[in-house]
C-alpha atoms as a PDB file:
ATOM      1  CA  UNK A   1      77.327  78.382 136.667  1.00  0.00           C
ATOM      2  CA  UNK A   2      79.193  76.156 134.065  1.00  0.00           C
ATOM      3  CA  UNK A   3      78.109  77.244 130.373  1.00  0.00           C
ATOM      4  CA  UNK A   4      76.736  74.720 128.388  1.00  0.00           C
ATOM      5  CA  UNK A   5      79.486  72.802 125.793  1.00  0.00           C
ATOM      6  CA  UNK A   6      78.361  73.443 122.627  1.00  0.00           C
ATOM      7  CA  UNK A   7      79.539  70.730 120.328  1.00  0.00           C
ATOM      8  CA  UNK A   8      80.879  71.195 116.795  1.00  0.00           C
ATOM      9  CA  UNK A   9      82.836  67.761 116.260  1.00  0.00           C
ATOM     10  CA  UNK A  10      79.519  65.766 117.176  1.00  0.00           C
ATOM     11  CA  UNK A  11      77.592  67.731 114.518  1.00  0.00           C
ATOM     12  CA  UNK A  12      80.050  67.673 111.813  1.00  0.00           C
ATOM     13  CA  UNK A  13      80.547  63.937 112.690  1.00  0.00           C
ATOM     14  CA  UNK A  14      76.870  63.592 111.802  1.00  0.00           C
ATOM     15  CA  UNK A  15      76.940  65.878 108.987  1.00  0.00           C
ATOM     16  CA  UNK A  16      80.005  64.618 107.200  1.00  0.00           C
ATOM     17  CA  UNK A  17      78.279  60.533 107.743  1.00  0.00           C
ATOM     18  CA  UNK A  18      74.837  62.110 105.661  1.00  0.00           C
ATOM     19  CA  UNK A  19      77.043  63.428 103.217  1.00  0.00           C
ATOM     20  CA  UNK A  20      78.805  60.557 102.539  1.00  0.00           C
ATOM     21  CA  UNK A  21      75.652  58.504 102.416  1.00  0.00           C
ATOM     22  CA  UNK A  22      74.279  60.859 100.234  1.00  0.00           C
ATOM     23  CA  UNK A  23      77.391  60.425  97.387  1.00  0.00           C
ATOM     24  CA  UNK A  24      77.227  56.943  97.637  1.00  0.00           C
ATOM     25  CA  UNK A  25      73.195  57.149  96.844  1.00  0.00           C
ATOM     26  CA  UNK A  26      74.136  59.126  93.785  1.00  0.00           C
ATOM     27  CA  UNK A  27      76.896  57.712  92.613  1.00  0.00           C
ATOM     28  CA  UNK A  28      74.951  54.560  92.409  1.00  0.00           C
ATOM     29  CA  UNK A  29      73.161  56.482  89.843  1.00  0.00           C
ATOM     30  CA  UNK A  30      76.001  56.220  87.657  1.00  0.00           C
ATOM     31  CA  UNK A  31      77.337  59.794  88.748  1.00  0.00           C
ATOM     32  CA  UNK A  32      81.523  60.229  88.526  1.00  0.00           C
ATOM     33  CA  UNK A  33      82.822  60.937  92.649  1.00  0.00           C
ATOM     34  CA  UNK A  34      82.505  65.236  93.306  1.00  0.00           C
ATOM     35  CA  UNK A  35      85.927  66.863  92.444  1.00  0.00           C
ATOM     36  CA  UNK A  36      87.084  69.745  94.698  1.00  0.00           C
ATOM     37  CA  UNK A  37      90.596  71.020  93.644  1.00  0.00           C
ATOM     38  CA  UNK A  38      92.478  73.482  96.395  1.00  0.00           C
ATOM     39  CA  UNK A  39      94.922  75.740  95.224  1.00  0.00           C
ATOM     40  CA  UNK A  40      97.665  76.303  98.286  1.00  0.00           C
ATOM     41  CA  UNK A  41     100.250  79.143  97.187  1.00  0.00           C
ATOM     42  CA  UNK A  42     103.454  79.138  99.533  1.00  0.00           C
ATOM     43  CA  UNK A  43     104.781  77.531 102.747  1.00  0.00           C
ATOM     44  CA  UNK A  44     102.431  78.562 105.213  1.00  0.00           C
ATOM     45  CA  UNK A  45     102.879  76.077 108.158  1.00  0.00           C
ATOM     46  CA  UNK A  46      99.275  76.701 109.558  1.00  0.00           C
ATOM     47  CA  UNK A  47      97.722  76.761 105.653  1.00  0.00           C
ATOM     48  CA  UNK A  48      99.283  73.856 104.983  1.00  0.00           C
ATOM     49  CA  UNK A  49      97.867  72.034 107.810  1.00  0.00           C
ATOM     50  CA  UNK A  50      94.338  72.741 106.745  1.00  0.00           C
ATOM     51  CA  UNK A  51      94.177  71.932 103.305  1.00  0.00           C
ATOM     52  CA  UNK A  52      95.717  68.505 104.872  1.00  0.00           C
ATOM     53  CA  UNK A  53      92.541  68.187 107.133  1.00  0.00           C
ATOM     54  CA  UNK A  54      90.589  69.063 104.259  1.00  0.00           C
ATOM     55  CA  UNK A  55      92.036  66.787 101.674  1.00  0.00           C
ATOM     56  CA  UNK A  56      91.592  63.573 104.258  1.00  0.00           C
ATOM     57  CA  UNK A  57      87.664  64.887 104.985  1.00  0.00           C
ATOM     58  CA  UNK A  58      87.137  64.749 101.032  1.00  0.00           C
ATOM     59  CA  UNK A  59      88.617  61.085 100.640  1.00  0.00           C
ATOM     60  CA  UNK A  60      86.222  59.897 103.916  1.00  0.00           C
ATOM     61  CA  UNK A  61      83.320  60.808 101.978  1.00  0.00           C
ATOM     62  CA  UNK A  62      84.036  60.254  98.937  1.00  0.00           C
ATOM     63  CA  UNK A  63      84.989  63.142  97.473  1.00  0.00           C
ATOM     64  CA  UNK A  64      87.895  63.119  94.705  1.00  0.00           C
ATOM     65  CA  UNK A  65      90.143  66.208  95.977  1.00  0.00           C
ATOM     66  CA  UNK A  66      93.478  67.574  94.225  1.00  0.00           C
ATOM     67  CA  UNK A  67      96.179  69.938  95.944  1.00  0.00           C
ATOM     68  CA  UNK A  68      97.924  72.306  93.254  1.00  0.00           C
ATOM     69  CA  UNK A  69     101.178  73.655  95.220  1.00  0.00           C
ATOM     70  CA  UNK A  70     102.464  76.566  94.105  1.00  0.00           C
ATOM     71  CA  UNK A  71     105.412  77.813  95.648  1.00  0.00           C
ATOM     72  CA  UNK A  72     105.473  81.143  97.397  1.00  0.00           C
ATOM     73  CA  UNK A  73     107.226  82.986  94.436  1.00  0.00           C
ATOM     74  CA  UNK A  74     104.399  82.442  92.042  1.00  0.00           C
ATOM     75  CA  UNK A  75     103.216  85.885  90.662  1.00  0.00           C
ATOM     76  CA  UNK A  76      99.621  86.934  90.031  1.00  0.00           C
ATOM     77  CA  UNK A  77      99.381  85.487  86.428  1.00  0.00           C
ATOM     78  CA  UNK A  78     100.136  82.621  87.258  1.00  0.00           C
ATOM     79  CA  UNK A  79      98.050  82.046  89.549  1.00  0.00           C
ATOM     80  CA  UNK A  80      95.306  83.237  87.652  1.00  0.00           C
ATOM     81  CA  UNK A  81      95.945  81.353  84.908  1.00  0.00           C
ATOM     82  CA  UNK A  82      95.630  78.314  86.999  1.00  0.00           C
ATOM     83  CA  UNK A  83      92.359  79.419  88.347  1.00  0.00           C
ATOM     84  CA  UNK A  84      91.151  80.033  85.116  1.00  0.00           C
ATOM     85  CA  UNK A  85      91.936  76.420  83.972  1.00  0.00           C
ATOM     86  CA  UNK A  86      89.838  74.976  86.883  1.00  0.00           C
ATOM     87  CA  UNK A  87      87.221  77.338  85.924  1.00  0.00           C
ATOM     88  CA  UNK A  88      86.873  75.699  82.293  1.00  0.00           C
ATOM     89  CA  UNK A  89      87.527  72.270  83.512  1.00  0.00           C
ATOM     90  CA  UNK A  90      84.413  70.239  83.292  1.00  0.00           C
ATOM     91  CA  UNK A  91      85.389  67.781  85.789  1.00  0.00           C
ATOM     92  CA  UNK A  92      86.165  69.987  88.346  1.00  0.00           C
ATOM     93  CA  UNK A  93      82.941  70.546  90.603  1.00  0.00           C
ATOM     94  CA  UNK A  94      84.201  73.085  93.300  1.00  0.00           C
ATOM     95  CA  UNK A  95      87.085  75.370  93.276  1.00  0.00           C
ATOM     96  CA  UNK A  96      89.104  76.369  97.161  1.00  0.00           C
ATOM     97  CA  UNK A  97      91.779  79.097  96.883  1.00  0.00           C
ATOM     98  CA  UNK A  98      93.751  78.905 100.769  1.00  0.00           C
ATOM     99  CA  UNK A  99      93.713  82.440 102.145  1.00  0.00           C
ATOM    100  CA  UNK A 100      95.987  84.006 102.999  1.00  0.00           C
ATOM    101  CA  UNK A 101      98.164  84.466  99.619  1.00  0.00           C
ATOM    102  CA  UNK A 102     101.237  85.815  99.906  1.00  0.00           C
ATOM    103  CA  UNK A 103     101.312  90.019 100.405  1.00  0.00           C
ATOM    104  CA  UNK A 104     102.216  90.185  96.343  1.00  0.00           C
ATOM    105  CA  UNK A 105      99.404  88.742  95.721  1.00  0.00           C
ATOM    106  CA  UNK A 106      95.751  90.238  95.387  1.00  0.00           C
ATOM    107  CA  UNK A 107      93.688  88.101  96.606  1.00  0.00           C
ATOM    108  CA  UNK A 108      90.424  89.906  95.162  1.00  0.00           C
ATOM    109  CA  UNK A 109      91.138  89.608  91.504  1.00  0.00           C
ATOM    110  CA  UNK A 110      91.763  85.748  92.257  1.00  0.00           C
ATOM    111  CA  UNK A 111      88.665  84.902  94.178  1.00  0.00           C
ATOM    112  CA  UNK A 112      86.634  86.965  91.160  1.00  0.00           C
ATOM    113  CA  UNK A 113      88.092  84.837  88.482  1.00  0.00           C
ATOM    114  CA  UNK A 114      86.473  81.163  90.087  1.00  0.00           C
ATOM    115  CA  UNK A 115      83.083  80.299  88.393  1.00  0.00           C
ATOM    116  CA  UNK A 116      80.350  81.132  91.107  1.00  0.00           C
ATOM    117  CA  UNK A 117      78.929  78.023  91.133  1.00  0.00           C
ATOM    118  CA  UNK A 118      82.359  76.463  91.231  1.00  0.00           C
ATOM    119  CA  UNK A 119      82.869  78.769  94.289  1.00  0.00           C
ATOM    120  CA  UNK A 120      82.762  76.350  97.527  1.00  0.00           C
ATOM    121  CA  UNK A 121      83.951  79.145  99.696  1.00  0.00           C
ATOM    122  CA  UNK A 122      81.428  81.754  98.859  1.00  0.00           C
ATOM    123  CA  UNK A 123      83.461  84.543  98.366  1.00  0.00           C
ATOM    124  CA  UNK A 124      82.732  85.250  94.850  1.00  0.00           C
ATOM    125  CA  UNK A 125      81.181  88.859  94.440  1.00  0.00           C
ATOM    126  CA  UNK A 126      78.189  87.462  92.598  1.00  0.00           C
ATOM    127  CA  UNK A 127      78.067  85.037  95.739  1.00  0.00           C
ATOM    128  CA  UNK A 128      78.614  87.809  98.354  1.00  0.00           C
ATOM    129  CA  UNK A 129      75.371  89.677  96.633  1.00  0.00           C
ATOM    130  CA  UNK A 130      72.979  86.937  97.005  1.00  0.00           C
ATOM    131  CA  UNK A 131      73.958  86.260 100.460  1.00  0.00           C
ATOM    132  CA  UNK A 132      73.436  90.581 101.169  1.00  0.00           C
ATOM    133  CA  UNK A 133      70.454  90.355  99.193  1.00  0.00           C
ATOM    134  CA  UNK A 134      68.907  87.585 101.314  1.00  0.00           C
ATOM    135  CA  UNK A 135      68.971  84.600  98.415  1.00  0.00           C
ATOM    136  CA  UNK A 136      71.845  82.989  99.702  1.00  0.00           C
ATOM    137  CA  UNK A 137      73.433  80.333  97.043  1.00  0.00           C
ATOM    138  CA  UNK A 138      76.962  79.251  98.525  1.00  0.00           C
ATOM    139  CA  UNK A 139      77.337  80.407 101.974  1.00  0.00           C
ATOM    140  CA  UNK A 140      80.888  80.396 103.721  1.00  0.00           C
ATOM    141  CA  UNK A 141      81.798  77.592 105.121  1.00  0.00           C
ATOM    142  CA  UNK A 142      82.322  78.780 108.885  1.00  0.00           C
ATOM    143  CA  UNK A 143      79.220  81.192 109.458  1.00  0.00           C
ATOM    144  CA  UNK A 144      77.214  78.598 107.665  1.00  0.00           C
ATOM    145  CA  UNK A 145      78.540  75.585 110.067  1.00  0.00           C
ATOM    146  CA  UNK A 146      78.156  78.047 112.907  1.00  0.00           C
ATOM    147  CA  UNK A 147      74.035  78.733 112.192  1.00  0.00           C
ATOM    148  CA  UNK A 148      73.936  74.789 111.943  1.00  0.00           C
ATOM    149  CA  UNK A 149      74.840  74.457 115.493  1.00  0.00           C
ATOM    150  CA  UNK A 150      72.883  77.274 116.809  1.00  0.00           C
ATOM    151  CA  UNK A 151      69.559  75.536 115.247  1.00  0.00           C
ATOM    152  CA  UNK A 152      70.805  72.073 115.858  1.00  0.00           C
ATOM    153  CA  UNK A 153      71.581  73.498 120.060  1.00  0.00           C
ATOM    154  CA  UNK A 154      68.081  74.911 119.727  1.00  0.00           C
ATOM    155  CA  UNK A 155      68.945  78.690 120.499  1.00  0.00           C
ATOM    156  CA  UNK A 156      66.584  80.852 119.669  1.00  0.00           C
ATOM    157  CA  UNK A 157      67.489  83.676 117.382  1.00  0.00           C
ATOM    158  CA  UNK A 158      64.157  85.241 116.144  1.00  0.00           C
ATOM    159  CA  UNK A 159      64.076  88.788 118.244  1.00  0.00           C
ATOM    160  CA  UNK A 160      68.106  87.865 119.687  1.00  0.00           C
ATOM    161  CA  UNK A 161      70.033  90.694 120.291  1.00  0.00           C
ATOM    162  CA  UNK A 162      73.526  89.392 118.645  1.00  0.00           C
ATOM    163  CA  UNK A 163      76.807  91.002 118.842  1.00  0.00           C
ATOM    164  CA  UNK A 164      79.375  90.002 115.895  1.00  0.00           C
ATOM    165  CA  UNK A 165      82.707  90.681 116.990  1.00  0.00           C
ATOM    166  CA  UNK A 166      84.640  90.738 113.476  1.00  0.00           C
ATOM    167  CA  UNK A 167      83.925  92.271 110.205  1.00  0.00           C
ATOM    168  CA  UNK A 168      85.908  89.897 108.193  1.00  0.00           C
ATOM    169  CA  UNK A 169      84.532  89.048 104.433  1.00  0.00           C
ATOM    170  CA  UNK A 170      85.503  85.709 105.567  1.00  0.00           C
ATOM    171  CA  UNK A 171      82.753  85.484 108.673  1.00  0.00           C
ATOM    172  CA  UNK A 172      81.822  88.742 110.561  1.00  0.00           C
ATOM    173  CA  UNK A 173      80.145  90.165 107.552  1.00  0.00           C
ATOM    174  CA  UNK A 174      78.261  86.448 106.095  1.00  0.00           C
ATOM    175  CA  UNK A 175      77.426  85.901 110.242  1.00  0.00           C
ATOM    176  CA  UNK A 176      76.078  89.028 110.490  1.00  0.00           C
ATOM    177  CA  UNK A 177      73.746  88.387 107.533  1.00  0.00           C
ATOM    178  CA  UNK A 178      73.088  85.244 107.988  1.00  0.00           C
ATOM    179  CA  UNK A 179      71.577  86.336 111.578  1.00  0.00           C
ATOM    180  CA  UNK A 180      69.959  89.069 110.252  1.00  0.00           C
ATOM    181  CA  UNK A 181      68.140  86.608 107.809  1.00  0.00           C
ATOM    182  CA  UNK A 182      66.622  84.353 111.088  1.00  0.00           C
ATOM    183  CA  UNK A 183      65.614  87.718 112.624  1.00  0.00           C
ATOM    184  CA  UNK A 184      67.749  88.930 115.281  1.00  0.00           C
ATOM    185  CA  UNK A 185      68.739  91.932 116.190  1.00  0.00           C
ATOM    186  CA  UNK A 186      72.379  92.199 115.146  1.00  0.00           C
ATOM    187  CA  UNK A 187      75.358  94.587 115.990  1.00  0.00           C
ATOM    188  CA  UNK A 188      78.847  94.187 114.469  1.00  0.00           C
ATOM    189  CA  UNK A 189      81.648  95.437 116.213  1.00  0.00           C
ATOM    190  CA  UNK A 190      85.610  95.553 115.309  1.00  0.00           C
ATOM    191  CA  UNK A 191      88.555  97.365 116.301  1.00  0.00           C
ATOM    192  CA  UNK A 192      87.289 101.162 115.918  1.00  0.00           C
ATOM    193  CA  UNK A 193      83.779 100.364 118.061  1.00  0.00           C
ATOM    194  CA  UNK A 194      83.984 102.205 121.077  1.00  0.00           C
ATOM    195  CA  UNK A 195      83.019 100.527 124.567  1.00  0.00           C
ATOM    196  CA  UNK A 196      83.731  97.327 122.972  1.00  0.00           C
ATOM    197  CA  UNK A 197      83.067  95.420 126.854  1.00  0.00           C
ATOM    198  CA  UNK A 198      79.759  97.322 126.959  1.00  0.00           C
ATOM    199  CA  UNK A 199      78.866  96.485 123.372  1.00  0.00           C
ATOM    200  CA  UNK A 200      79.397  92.644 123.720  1.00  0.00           C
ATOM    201  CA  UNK A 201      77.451  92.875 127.032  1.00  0.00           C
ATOM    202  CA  UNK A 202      74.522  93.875 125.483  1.00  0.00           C
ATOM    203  CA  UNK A 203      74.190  90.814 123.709  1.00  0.00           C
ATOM    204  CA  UNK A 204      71.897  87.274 123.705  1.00  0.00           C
ATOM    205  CA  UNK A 205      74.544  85.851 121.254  1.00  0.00           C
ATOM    206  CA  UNK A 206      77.973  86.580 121.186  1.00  0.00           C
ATOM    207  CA  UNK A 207      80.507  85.489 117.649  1.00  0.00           C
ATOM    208  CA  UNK A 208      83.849  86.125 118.223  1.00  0.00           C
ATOM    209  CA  UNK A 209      86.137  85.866 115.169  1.00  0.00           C
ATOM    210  CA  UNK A 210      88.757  89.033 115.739  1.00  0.00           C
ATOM    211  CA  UNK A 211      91.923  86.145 115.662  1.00  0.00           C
ATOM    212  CA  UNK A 212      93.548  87.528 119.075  1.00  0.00           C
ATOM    213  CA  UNK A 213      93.302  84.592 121.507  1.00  0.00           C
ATOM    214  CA  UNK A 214      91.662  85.226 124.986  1.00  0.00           C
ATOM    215  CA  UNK A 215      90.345  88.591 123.822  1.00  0.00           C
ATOM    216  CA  UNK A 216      87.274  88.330 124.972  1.00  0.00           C
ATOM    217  CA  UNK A 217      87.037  87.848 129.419  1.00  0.00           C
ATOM    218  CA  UNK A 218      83.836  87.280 131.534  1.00  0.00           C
ATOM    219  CA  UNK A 219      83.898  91.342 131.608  1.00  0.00           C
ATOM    220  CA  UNK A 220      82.433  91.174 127.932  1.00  0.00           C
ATOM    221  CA  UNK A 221      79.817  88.590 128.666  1.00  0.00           C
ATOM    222  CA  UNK A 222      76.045  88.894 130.113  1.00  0.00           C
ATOM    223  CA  UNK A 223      75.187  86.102 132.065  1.00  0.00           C
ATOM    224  CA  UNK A 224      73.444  83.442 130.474  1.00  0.00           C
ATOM    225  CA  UNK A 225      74.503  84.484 127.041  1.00  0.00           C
ATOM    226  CA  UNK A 226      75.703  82.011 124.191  1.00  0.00           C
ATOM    227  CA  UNK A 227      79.293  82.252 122.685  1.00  0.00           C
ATOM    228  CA  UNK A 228      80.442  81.260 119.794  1.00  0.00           C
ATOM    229  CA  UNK A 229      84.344  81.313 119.854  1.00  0.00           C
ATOM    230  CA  UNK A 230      85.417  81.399 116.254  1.00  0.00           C
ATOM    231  CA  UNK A 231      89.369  82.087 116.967  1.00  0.00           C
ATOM    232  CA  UNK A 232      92.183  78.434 117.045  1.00  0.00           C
ATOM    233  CA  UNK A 233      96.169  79.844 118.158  1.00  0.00           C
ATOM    234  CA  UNK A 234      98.718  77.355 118.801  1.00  0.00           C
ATOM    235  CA  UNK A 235     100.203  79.283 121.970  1.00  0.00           C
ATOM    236  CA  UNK A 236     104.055  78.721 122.159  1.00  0.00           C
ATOM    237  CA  UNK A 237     105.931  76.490 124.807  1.00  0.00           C
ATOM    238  CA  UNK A 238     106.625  73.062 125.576  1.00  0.00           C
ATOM    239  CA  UNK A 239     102.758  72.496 125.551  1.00  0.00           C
ATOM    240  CA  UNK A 240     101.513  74.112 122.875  1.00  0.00           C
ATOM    241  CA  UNK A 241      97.985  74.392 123.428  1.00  0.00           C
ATOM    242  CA  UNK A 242      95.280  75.567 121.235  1.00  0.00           C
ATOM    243  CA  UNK A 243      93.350  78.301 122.315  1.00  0.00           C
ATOM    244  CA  UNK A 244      90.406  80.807 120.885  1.00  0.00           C
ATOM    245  CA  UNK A 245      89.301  84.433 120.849  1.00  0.00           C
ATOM    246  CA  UNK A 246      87.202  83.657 124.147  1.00  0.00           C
ATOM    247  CA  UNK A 247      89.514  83.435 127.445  1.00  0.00           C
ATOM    248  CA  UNK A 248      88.196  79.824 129.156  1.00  0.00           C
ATOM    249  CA  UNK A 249      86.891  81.820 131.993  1.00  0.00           C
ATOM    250  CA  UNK A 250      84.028  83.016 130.135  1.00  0.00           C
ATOM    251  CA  UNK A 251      82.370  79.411 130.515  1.00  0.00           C
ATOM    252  CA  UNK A 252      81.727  80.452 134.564  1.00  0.00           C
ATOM    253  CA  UNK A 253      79.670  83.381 133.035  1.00  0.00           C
ATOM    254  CA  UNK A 254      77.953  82.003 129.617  1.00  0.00           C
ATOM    255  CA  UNK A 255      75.169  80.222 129.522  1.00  0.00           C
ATOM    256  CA  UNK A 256      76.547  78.308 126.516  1.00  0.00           C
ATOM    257  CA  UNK A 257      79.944  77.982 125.048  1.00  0.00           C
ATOM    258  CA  UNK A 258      81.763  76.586 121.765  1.00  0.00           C
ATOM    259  CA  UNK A 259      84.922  74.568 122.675  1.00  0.00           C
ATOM    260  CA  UNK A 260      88.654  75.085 121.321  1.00  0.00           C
ATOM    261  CA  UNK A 261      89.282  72.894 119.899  1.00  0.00           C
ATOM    262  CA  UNK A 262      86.077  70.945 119.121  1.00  0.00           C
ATOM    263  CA  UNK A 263      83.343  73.737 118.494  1.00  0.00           C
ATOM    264  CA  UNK A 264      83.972  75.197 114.831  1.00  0.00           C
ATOM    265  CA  UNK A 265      86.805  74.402 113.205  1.00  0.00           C
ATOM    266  CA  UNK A 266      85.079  70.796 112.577  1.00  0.00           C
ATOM    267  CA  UNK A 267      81.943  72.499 110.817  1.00  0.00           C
ATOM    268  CA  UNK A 268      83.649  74.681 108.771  1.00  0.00           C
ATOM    269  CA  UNK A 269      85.683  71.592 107.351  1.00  0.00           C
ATOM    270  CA  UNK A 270      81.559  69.989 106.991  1.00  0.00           C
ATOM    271  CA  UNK A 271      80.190  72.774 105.242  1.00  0.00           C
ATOM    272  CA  UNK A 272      82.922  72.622 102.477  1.00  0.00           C
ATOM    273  CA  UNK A 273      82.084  69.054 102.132  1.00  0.00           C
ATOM    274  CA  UNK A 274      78.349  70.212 101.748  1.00  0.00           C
ATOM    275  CA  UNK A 275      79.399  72.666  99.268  1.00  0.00           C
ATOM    276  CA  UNK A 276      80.997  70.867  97.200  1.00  0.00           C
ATOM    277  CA  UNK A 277      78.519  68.312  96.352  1.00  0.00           C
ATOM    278  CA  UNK A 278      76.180  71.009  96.507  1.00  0.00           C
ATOM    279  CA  UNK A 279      77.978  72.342  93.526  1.00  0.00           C
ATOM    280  CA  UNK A 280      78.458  68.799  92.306  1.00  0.00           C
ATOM    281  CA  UNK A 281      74.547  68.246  92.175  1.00  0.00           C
ATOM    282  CA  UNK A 282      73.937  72.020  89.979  1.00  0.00           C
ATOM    283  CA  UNK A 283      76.521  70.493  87.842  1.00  0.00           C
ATOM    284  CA  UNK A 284      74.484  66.905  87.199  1.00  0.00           C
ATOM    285  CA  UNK A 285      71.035  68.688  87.269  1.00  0.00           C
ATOM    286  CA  UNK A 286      70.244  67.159  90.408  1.00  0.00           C
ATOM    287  CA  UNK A 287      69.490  70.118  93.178  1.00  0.00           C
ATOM    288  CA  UNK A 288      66.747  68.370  94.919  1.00  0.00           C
ATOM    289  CA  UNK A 289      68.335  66.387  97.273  1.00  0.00           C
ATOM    290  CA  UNK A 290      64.862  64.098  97.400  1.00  0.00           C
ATOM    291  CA  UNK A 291      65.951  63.358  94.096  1.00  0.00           C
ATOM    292  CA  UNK A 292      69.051  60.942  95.644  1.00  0.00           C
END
């Protein structure tokens, strides 16, 4: 058995083209272009490289983005201060700070100080609530693409026993929620959980998102199961390949499979598009899309 390719670039392909036609319907109202500014805070290689793929997604829609660089010695208050600006600017529709900061910096106090609605990433406190609560209002950007491409693959999730390997803020926690809210079953699991293989066997659904690549062998997967592999390394060597949480072998054992790269890395870079004119719309008044 060869598991099913789930595929993330085809969806965000399709999701980034509505977007786009659904600025260009707007702005034809005489709306300005959505703003997202992204703060980036030191020299991270692999940080850098995103907010780059970000920054080129925005300008294919048509969303006006800004980079503020700050370099790696910038202390708290200034980078607060910055936020803070963004946060009063009128013009600014959605706000990204680039995890991870550097280890002086808090990264708690900095997420708390972007306005909510402002908040494209959906780690605001205030943001984090609603999700728990079950009224989601920004939801982040990766465990949002990743329930796009579990309806959009038609697996069924009412009744699914899922297993969320990861309790990051980031996605483990938000997955597990967002599951929770289309009626599975859900277990999370991390590195205390005990019989971790057993555990992840159990499951209809596997997410992976722990960030050590090939983690996760056909010993941790039921047959038949879906697998979402949320991990991207760059392995070292000539070739440097990119590689996930999931070890490739997994695919003779799943019955469906996410792709590295090509499963959710694109969606996550869709859903901040959708977030940000999301927040763009609150900002105009104009929150029913059938409005456009």
């Amino acid at each position: 058995m060869t598991a099913r390719r789930l595929d993330g670039a085809a969806l965000a392909a399709d999701l980034r083209h509505r977007t786009a036609a659904e600025i260009a319907t707007l702005r034809k109202t005489g709306l300005p272009a959505p703003r997202l500014d992204v703060v980036l805070v030191g020299e991270d290689a692999a940080s850098a490289v995103y907010v780059g793929r970000k920054a080129h997604a925005c300008g294919e829609v048509g969303i006006d983005s800004k980079v503020h660089r700050l370099p790696a010695h910038t202390d708290a208050g200034e980078l607060l201060d910055l936020v803070r600006r963004l946060t009063a600017d009128a013009s600014v529709d959605g706000i990204l700070i680039q995890l991870p900061l550097p280890a002086a910096i808090e990264a708690g106090p900095i997420l708390e100080a972007v306005d909510p609605d402002k908040d494209v990433d959906g780690f605001h406190p205030v943001n984090a609530g609603a999700l728990a609560q079950g009224w989601p209002r920004v939801v982040p950007c990766t465990p949002a693409g990743i329930l796009a491409l579990l309806r959009s693959s038609d697996v069924p999730l009412a009744g699914t026993r899922a297993v969320v390997l990861g309790r990051s803020r980031i996605v483990g926690r938000p997955m597990a929620l967002l599951l929770l809210q289309e009626d599975a079953t859900v277990t999370i699991c991390h590195s205390r959980s005990r019989n971790l293989e057993a555990l992840c066997r159990t499951a209809d659904l596997l997410v992976v998102a722990v960030g050590r690549p090939g983690l996760v062998t056909p010993a941790f997967v039921r047959p038949g199961a879906v697998v979402i592999d949320v991990g991207m390394h760059r392995l070292p060597g000539p070739v440097r390949r990119l590689v996930g949480d999931v070890d490739p072998a997994v695919a003779e054992v799943a019955g469906a499979l996410t792709p590295v790269p090509g499963g959710v890395g694109p969606l996550t870079v869709a859903m901040l598009l959708r977030n940000t004119v999301d927040a763009w719309r609150r900002r105009h008044g104009r929150t029913d899309p059938a409005a456009a």
